[in-house]
C-alpha atoms as a PDB file:
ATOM      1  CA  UNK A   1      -9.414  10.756   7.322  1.00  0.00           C
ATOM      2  CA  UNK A   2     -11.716   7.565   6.895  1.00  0.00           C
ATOM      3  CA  UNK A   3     -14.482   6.883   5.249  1.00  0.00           C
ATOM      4  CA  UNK A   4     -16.787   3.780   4.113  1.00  0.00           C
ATOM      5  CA  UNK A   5     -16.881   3.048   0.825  1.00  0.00           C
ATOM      6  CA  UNK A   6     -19.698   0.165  -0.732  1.00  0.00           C
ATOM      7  CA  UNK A   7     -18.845  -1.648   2.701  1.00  0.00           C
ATOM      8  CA  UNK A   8     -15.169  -0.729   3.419  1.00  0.00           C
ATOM      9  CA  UNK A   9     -13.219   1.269   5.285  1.00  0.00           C
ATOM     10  CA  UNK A  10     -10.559   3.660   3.370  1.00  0.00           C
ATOM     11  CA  UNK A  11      -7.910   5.560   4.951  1.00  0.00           C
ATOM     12  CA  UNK A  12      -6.495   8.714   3.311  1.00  0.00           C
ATOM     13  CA  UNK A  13      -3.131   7.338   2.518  1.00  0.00           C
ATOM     14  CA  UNK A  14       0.233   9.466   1.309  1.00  0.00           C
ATOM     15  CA  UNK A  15       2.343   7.256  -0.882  1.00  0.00           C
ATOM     16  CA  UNK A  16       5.891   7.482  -2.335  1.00  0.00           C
ATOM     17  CA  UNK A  17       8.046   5.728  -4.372  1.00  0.00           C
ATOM     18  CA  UNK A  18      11.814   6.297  -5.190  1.00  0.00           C
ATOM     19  CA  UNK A  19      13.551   4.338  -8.007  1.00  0.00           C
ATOM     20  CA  UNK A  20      17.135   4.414  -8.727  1.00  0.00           C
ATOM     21  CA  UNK A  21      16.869   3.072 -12.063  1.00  0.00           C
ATOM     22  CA  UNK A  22      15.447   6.651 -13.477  1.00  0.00           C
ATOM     23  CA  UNK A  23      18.472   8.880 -11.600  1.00  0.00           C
ATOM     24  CA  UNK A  24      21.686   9.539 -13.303  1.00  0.00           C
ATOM     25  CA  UNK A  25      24.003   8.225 -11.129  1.00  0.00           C
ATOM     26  CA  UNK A  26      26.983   9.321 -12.895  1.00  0.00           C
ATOM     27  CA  UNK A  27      28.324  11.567  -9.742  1.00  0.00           C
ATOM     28  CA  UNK A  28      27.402  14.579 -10.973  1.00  0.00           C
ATOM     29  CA  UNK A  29      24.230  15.868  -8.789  1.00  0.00           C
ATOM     30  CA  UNK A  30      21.213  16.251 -11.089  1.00  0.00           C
ATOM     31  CA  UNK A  31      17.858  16.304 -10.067  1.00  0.00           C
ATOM     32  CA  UNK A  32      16.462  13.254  -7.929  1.00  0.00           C
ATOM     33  CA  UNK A  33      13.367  11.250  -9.680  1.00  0.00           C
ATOM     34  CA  UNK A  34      10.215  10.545  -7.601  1.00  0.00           C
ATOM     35  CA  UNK A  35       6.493   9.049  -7.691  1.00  0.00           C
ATOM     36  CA  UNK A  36       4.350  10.364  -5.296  1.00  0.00           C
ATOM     37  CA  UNK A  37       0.533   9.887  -4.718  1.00  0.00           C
ATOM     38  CA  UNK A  38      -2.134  10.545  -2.383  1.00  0.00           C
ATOM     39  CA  UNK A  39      -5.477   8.794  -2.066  1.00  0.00           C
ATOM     40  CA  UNK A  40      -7.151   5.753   0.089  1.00  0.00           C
ATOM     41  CA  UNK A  41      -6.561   2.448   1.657  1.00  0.00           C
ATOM     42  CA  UNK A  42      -9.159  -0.222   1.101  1.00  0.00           C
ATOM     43  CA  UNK A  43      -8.349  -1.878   5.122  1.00  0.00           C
ATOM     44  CA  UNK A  44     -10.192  -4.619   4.289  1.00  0.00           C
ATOM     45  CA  UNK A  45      -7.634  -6.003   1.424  1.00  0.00           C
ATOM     46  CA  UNK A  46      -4.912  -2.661   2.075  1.00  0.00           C
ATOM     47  CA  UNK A  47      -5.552  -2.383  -1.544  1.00  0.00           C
ATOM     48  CA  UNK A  48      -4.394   1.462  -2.999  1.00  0.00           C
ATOM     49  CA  UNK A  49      -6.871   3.179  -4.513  1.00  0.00           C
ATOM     50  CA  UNK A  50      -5.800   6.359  -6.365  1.00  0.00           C
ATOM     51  CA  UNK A  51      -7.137   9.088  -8.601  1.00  0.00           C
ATOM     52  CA  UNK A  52      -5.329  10.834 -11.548  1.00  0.00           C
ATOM     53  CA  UNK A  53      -5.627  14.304  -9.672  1.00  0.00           C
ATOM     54  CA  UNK A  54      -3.721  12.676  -6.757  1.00  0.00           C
ATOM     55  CA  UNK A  55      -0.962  10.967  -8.497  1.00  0.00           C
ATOM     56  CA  UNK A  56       2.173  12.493 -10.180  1.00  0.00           C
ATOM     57  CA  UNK A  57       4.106  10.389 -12.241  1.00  0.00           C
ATOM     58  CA  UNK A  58       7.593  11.714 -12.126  1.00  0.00           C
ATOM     59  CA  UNK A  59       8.796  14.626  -9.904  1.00  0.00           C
ATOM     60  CA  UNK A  60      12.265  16.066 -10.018  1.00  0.00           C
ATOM     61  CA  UNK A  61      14.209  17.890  -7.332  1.00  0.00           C
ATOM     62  CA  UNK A  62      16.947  19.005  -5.877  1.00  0.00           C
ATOM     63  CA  UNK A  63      16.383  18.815  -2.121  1.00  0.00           C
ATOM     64  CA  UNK A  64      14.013  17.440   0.230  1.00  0.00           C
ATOM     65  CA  UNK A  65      12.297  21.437  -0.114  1.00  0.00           C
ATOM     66  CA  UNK A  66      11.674  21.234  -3.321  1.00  0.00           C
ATOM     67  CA  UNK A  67      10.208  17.678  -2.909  1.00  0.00           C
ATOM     68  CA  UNK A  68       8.007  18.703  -0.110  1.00  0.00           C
ATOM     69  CA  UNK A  69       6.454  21.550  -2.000  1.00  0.00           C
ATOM     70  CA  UNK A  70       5.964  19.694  -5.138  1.00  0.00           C
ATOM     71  CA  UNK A  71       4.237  16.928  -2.665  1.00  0.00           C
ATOM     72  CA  UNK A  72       1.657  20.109  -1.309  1.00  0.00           C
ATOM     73  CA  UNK A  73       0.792  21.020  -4.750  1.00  0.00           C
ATOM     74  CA  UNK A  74      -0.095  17.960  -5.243  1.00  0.00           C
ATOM     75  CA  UNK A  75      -2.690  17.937  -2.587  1.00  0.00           C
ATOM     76  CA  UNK A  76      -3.852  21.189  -3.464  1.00  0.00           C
ATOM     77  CA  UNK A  77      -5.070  19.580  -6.541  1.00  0.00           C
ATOM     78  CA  UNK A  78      -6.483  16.616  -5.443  1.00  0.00           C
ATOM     79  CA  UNK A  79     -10.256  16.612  -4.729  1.00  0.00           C
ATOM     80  CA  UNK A  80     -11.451  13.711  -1.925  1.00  0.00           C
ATOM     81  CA  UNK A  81     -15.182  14.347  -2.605  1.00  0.00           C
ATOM     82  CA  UNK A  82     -14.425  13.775  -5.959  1.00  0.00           C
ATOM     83  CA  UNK A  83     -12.337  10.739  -5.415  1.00  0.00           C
ATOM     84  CA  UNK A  84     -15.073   9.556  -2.710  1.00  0.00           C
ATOM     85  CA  UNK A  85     -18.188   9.855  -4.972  1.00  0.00           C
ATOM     86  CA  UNK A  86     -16.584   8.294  -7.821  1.00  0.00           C
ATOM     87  CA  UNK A  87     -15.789   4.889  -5.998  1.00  0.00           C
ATOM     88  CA  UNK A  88     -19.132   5.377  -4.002  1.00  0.00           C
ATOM     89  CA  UNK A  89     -20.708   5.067  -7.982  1.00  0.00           C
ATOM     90  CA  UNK A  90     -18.663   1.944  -8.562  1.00  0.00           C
ATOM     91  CA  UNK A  91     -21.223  -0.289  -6.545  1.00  0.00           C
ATOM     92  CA  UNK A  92     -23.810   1.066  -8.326  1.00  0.00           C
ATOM     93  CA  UNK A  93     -23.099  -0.584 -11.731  1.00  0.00           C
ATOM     94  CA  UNK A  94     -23.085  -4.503 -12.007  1.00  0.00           C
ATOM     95  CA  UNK A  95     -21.508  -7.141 -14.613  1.00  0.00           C
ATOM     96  CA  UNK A  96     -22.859 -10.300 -15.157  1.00  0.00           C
ATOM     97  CA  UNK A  97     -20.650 -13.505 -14.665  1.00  0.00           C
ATOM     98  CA  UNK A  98     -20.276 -13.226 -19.157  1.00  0.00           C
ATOM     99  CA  UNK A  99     -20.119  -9.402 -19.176  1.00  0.00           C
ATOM    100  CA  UNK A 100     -16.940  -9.976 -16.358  1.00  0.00           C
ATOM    101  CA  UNK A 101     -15.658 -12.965 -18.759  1.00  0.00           C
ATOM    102  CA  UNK A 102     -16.618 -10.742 -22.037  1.00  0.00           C
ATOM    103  CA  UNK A 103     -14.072  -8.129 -20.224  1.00  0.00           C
ATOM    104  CA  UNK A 104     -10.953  -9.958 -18.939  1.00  0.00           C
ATOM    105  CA  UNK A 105     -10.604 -11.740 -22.756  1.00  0.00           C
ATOM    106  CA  UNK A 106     -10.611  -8.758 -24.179  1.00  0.00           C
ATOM    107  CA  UNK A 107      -7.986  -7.581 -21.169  1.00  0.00           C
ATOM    108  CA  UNK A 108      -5.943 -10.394 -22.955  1.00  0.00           C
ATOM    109  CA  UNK A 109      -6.132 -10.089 -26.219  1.00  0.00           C
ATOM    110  CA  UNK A 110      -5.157  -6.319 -25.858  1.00  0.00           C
ATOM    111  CA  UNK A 111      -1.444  -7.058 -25.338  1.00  0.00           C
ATOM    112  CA  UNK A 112      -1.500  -8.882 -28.633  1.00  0.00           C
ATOM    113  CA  UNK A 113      -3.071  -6.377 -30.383  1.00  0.00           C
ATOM    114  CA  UNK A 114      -0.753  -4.380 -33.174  1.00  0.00           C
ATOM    115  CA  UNK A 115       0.218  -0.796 -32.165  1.00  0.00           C
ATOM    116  CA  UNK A 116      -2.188   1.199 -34.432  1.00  0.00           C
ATOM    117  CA  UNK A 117      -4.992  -0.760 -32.878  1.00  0.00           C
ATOM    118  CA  UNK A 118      -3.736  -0.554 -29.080  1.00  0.00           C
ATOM    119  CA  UNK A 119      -3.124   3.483 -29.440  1.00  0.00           C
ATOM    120  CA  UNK A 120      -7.299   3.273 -31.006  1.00  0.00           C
ATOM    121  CA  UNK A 121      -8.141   2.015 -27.083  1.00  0.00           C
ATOM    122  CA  UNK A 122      -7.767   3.521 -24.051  1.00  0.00           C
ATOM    123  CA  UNK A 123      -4.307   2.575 -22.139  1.00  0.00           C
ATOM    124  CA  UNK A 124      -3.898  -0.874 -20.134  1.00  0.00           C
ATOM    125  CA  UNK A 125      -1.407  -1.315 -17.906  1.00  0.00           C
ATOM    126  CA  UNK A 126      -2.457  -4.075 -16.326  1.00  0.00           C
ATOM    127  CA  UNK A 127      -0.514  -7.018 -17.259  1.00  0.00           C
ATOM    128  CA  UNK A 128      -1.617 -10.657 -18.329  1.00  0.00           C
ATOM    129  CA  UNK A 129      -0.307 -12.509 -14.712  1.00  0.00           C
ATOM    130  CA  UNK A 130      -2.417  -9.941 -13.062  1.00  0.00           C
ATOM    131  CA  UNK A 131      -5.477 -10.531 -15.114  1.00  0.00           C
ATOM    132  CA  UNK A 132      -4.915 -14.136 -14.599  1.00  0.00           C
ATOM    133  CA  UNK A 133      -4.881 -13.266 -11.177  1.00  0.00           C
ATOM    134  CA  UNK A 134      -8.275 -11.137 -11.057  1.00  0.00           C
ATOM    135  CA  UNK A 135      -9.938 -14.406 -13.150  1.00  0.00           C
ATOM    136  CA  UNK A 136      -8.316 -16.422  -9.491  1.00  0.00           C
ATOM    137  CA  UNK A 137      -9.846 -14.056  -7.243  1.00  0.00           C
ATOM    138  CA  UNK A 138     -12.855 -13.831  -8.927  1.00  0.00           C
ATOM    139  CA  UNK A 139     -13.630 -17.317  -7.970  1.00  0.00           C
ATOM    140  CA  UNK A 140     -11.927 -17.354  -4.544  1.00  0.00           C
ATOM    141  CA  UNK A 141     -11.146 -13.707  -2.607  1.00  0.00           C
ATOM    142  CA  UNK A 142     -13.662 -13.942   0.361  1.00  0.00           C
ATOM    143  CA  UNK A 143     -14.494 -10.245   0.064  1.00  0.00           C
ATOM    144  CA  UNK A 144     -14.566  -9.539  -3.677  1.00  0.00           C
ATOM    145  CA  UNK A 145     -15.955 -12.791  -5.266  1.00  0.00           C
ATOM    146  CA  UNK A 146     -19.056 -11.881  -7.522  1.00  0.00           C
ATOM    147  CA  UNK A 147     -22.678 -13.142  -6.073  1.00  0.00           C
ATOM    148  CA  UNK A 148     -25.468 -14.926  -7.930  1.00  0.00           C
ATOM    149  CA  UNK A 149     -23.139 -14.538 -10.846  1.00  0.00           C
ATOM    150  CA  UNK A 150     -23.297 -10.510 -10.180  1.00  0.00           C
ATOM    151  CA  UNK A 151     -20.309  -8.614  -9.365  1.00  0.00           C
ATOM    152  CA  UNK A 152     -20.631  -4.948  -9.023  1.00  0.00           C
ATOM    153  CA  UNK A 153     -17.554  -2.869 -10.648  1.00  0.00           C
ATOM    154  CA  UNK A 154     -16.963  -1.819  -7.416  1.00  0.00           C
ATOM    155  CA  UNK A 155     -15.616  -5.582  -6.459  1.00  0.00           C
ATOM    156  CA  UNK A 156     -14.170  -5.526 -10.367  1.00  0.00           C
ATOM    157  CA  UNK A 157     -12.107  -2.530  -9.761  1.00  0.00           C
ATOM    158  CA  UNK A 158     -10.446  -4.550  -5.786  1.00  0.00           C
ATOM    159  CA  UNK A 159      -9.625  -7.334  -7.964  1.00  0.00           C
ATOM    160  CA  UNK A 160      -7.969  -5.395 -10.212  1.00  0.00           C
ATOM    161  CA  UNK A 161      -5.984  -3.554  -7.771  1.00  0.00           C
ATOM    162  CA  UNK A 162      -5.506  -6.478  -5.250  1.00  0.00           C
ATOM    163  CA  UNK A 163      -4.024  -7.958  -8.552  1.00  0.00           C
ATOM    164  CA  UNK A 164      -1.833  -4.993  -9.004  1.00  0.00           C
ATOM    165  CA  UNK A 165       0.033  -5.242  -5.733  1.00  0.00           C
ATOM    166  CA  UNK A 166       2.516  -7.924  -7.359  1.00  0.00           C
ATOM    167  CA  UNK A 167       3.961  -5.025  -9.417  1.00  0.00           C
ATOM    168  CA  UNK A 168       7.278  -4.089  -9.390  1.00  0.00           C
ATOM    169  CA  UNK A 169       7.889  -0.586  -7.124  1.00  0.00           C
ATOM    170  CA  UNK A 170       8.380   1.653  -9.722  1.00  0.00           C
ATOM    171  CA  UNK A 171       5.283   0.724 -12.084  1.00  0.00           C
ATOM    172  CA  UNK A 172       2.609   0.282  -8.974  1.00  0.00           C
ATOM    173  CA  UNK A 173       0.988   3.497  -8.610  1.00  0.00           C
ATOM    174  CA  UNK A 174       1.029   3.899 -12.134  1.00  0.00           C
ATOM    175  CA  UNK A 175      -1.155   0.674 -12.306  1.00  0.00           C
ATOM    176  CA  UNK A 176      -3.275   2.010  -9.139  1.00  0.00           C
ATOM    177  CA  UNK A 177      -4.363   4.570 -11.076  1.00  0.00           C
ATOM    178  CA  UNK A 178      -5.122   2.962 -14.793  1.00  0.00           C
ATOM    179  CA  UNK A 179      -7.242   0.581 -12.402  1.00  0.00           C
ATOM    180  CA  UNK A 180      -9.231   3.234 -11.885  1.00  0.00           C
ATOM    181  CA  UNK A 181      -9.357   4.626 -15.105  1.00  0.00           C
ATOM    182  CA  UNK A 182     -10.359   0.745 -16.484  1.00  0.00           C
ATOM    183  CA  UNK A 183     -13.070   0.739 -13.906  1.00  0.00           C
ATOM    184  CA  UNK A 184     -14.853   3.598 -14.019  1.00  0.00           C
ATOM    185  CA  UNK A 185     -14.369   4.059 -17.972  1.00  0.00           C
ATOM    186  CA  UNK A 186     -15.787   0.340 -18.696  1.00  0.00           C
ATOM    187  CA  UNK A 187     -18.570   1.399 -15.676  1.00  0.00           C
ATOM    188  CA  UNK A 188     -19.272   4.578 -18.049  1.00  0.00           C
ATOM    189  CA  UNK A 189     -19.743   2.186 -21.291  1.00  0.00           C
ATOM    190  CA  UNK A 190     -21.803  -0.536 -19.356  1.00  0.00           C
ATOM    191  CA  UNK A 191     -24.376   2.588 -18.754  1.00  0.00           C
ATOM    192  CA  UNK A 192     -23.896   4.070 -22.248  1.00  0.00           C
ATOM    193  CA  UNK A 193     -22.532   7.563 -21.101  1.00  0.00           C
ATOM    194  CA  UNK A 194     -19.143   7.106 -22.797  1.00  0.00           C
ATOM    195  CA  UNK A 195     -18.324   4.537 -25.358  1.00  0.00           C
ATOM    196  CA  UNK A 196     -14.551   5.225 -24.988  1.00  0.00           C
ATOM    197  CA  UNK A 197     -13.886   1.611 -23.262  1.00  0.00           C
ATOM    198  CA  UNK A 198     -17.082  -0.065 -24.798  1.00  0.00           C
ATOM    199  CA  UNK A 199     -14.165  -2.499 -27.428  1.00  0.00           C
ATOM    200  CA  UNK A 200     -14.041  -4.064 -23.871  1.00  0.00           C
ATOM    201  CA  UNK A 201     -17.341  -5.126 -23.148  1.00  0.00           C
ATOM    202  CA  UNK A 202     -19.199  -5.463 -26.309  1.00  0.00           C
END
Protein backbone atom coordinates (compact mmCIF):
# COMPACT_ATOMS: atom_id res chain seq x y z
CA UNK A 1 0.00 0.00 0.00
CA UNK A 2 1.31 3.59 -1.02
CA UNK A 3 0.17 6.66 -0.73
CA UNK A 4 1.34 10.50 -1.09
CA UNK A 5 1.55 12.33 1.74
CA UNK A 6 2.21 16.59 1.58
CA UNK A 7 4.53 15.54 -1.46
CA UNK A 8 5.89 12.05 -0.52
CA UNK A 9 5.51 8.77 -1.12
CA UNK A 10 4.82 6.32 2.03
CA UNK A 11 4.88 2.70 1.94
CA UNK A 12 2.89 0.63 4.47
CA UNK A 13 5.82 -0.76 6.31
CA UNK A 14 5.80 -3.88 9.07
CA UNK A 15 8.57 -3.32 11.55
CA UNK A 16 10.21 -5.43 14.30
CA UNK A 17 12.64 -5.22 16.73
CA UNK A 18 14.18 -7.95 19.05
CA UNK A 19 16.47 -6.99 21.99
CA UNK A 20 18.32 -9.36 24.07
CA UNK A 21 18.94 -7.06 26.78
CA UNK A 22 15.05 -7.38 28.04
CA UNK A 23 15.08 -11.57 27.89
CA UNK A 24 16.15 -13.58 30.80
CA UNK A 25 18.74 -15.46 29.55
CA UNK A 26 19.31 -17.51 32.50
CA UNK A 27 18.52 -21.01 30.52
CA UNK A 28 15.40 -21.46 31.74
CA UNK A 29 12.80 -20.74 28.70
CA UNK A 30 10.57 -17.79 29.65
CA UNK A 31 8.77 -15.79 27.40
CA UNK A 32 10.73 -13.99 24.44
CA UNK A 33 10.49 -9.92 24.49
CA UNK A 34 9.54 -8.09 21.25
CA UNK A 35 8.70 -4.52 19.63
CA UNK A 36 6.67 -4.65 16.81
CA UNK A 37 5.00 -1.84 14.71
CA UNK A 38 3.22 -1.21 11.64
CA UNK A 39 2.84 2.06 9.76
CA UNK A 40 4.64 4.04 6.67
CA UNK A 41 7.86 4.76 4.98
CA UNK A 42 8.57 8.34 4.04
CA UNK A 43 10.80 6.99 0.47
CA UNK A 44 11.95 10.17 0.07
CA UNK A 45 14.22 10.23 3.46
CA UNK A 46 13.04 6.15 4.47
CA UNK A 47 12.08 7.97 7.53
CA UNK A 48 9.40 5.63 9.90
CA UNK A 49 6.45 7.14 10.55
CA UNK A 50 4.23 5.39 13.14
CA UNK A 51 1.01 5.81 15.06
CA UNK A 52 0.27 4.75 18.71
CA UNK A 53 -2.57 2.31 17.43
CA UNK A 54 0.13 0.60 15.29
CA UNK A 55 2.89 0.23 17.70
CA UNK A 56 3.20 -2.20 20.70
CA UNK A 57 5.80 -1.62 23.01
CA UNK A 58 6.65 -4.94 24.49
CA UNK A 59 5.14 -8.32 23.40
CA UNK A 60 5.87 -11.59 25.10
CA UNK A 61 5.72 -15.11 23.72
CA UNK A 62 6.46 -18.32 23.66
CA UNK A 63 6.69 -19.35 20.01
CA UNK A 64 6.75 -17.84 16.73
CA UNK A 65 2.47 -18.61 16.98
CA UNK A 66 1.96 -16.72 19.60
CA UNK A 67 4.12 -13.89 18.10
CA UNK A 68 2.34 -13.99 14.85
CA UNK A 69 -1.06 -13.62 16.39
CA UNK A 70 -0.12 -10.96 18.75
CA UNK A 71 1.46 -9.22 15.40
CA UNK A 72 -2.46 -9.62 13.64
CA UNK A 73 -4.05 -8.06 16.55
CA UNK A 74 -2.07 -5.54 16.17
CA UNK A 75 -3.21 -4.73 12.74
CA UNK A 76 -6.63 -5.28 13.57
CA UNK A 77 -6.30 -2.25 15.63
CA UNK A 78 -4.52 -0.06 13.62
CA UNK A 79 -6.54 2.41 11.48
CA UNK A 80 -4.52 3.70 8.02
CA UNK A 81 -7.18 6.37 7.25
CA UNK A 82 -6.63 7.50 10.50
CA UNK A 83 -2.91 7.40 10.37
CA UNK A 84 -3.18 8.93 6.65
CA UNK A 85 -5.39 11.98 7.51
CA UNK A 86 -3.50 12.83 10.49
CA UNK A 87 -0.06 13.34 8.63
CA UNK A 88 -2.11 14.70 5.57
CA UNK A 89 -3.14 17.66 8.50
CA UNK A 90 0.51 18.10 9.36
CA UNK A 91 1.14 20.35 6.17
CA UNK A 92 -1.59 22.25 6.97
CA UNK A 93 -0.18 24.03 10.08
CA UNK A 94 3.03 26.26 9.73
CA UNK A 95 5.82 27.61 12.31
CA UNK A 96 7.62 30.54 11.78
CA UNK A 97 11.54 30.46 11.71
CA UNK A 98 11.06 31.89 15.97
CA UNK A 99 7.99 29.71 16.64
CA UNK A 100 10.51 26.53 15.26
CA UNK A 101 13.45 28.20 17.48
CA UNK A 102 10.74 29.05 20.41
CA UNK A 103 10.18 25.02 20.18
CA UNK A 104 13.56 23.20 19.97
CA UNK A 105 14.83 25.49 23.29
CA UNK A 106 12.22 24.46 25.03
CA UNK A 107 13.01 20.66 23.53
CA UNK A 108 16.28 21.43 25.52
CA UNK A 109 15.59 22.75 28.45
CA UNK A 110 13.06 19.84 29.09
CA UNK A 111 15.78 17.31 29.98
CA UNK A 112 16.92 19.71 32.66
CA UNK A 113 13.80 20.22 34.00
CA UNK A 114 13.15 18.59 37.76
CA UNK A 115 10.83 15.52 37.78
CA UNK A 116 7.62 17.13 39.19
CA UNK A 117 7.84 19.60 36.37
CA UNK A 118 8.76 17.00 33.46
CA UNK A 119 5.73 14.51 34.65
CA UNK A 120 3.42 18.33 34.38
CA UNK A 121 4.40 18.01 30.30
CA UNK A 122 3.67 15.67 27.94
CA UNK A 123 6.57 12.86 27.43
CA UNK A 124 9.85 13.61 25.25
CA UNK A 125 11.82 11.10 24.15
CA UNK A 126 13.68 12.72 21.88
CA UNK A 127 17.09 13.28 23.04
CA UNK A 128 19.38 16.50 23.01
CA UNK A 129 22.00 15.06 19.97
CA UNK A 130 18.88 14.53 18.04
CA UNK A 131 17.46 17.93 18.59
CA UNK A 132 20.80 19.27 17.79
CA UNK A 133 20.45 17.36 14.84
CA UNK A 134 16.82 18.63 13.72
CA UNK A 135 18.38 22.49 14.45
CA UNK A 136 21.32 20.89 11.47
CA UNK A 137 18.75 19.79 9.19
CA UNK A 138 16.72 22.57 9.56
CA UNK A 139 19.27 24.63 7.85
CA UNK A 140 20.60 21.99 5.42
CA UNK A 141 18.22 18.64 4.54
CA UNK A 142 17.32 19.39 0.82
CA UNK A 143 13.78 18.11 1.32
CA UNK A 144 12.77 19.32 4.79
CA UNK A 145 14.52 22.76 5.18
CA UNK A 146 11.82 25.47 6.13
CA UNK A 147 11.00 28.20 3.19
CA UNK A 148 10.73 31.98 3.49
CA UNK A 149 11.40 31.27 7.11
CA UNK A 150 8.06 28.92 7.07
CA UNK A 151 8.24 25.37 7.80
CA UNK A 152 5.07 23.47 7.93
CA UNK A 153 4.89 20.76 10.94
CA UNK A 154 4.68 18.43 8.41
CA UNK A 155 8.63 19.09 7.50
CA UNK A 156 8.99 19.62 11.62
CA UNK A 157 7.72 16.23 12.35
CA UNK A 158 10.72 14.47 9.10
CA UNK A 159 13.25 16.28 10.97
CA UNK A 160 12.34 14.94 13.96
CA UNK A 161 12.17 11.49 12.82
CA UNK A 162 15.11 11.68 10.28
CA UNK A 163 16.81 12.77 13.62
CA UNK A 164 15.54 9.74 15.36
CA UNK A 165 17.11 7.16 13.10
CA UNK A 166 20.54 7.47 15.14
CA UNK A 167 18.73 5.69 18.02
CA UNK A 168 19.80 2.74 19.46
CA UNK A 169 17.48 -0.54 18.19
CA UNK A 170 15.64 -1.04 21.08
CA UNK A 171 14.45 2.70 21.84
CA UNK A 172 13.65 3.61 17.90
CA UNK A 173 10.13 2.90 17.43
CA UNK A 174 9.46 4.11 20.69
CA UNK A 175 10.89 7.53 19.49
CA UNK A 176 8.94 7.05 15.99
CA UNK A 177 6.02 7.25 17.70
CA UNK A 178 6.55 10.22 20.52
CA UNK A 179 7.58 12.07 17.15
CA UNK A 180 4.34 11.87 16.30
CA UNK A 181 2.79 12.54 19.38
CA UNK A 182 5.30 15.95 19.63
CA UNK A 183 4.06 16.87 16.22
CA UNK A 184 0.70 16.67 16.06
CA UNK A 185 0.19 17.70 19.90
CA UNK A 186 2.40 21.05 19.42
CA UNK A 187 0.29 21.27 15.75
CA UNK A 188 -2.97 21.03 18.11
CA UNK A 189 -1.59 24.01 20.49
CA UNK A 190 -0.29 26.20 17.50
CA UNK A 191 -4.23 26.14 16.42
CA UNK A 192 -5.55 26.42 20.00
CA UNK A 193 -7.56 23.06 20.04
CA UNK A 194 -5.47 21.52 22.85
CA UNK A 195 -3.16 23.38 25.09
CA UNK A 196 -1.60 20.09 26.36
CA UNK A 197 1.93 20.85 24.50
CA UNK A 198 1.39 24.73 24.37
CA UNK A 199 4.74 25.01 27.53
CA UNK A 200 6.47 24.30 24.12
CA UNK A 201 5.59 26.99 21.99
CA UNK A 202 4.51 29.84 24.07
Amino acid sequence: MSRNVNGNRLNLCITGCKSYARDNLSGKMTAQKFNIAVGFLNLTCTNQCLSTDGYKEEIKATSSRGLYQFTLDLFGQYNVAKHIHLMQSLGDTMLSEKQFCQILGRMRLYNYLPQHQQRMLPRLLITDSQINNVAKQYIHDENFTGTNSELSMWMFYNLITGANKNSYLDSFLGRSVNATEISVGMTEALNHRDEAYSWFIE
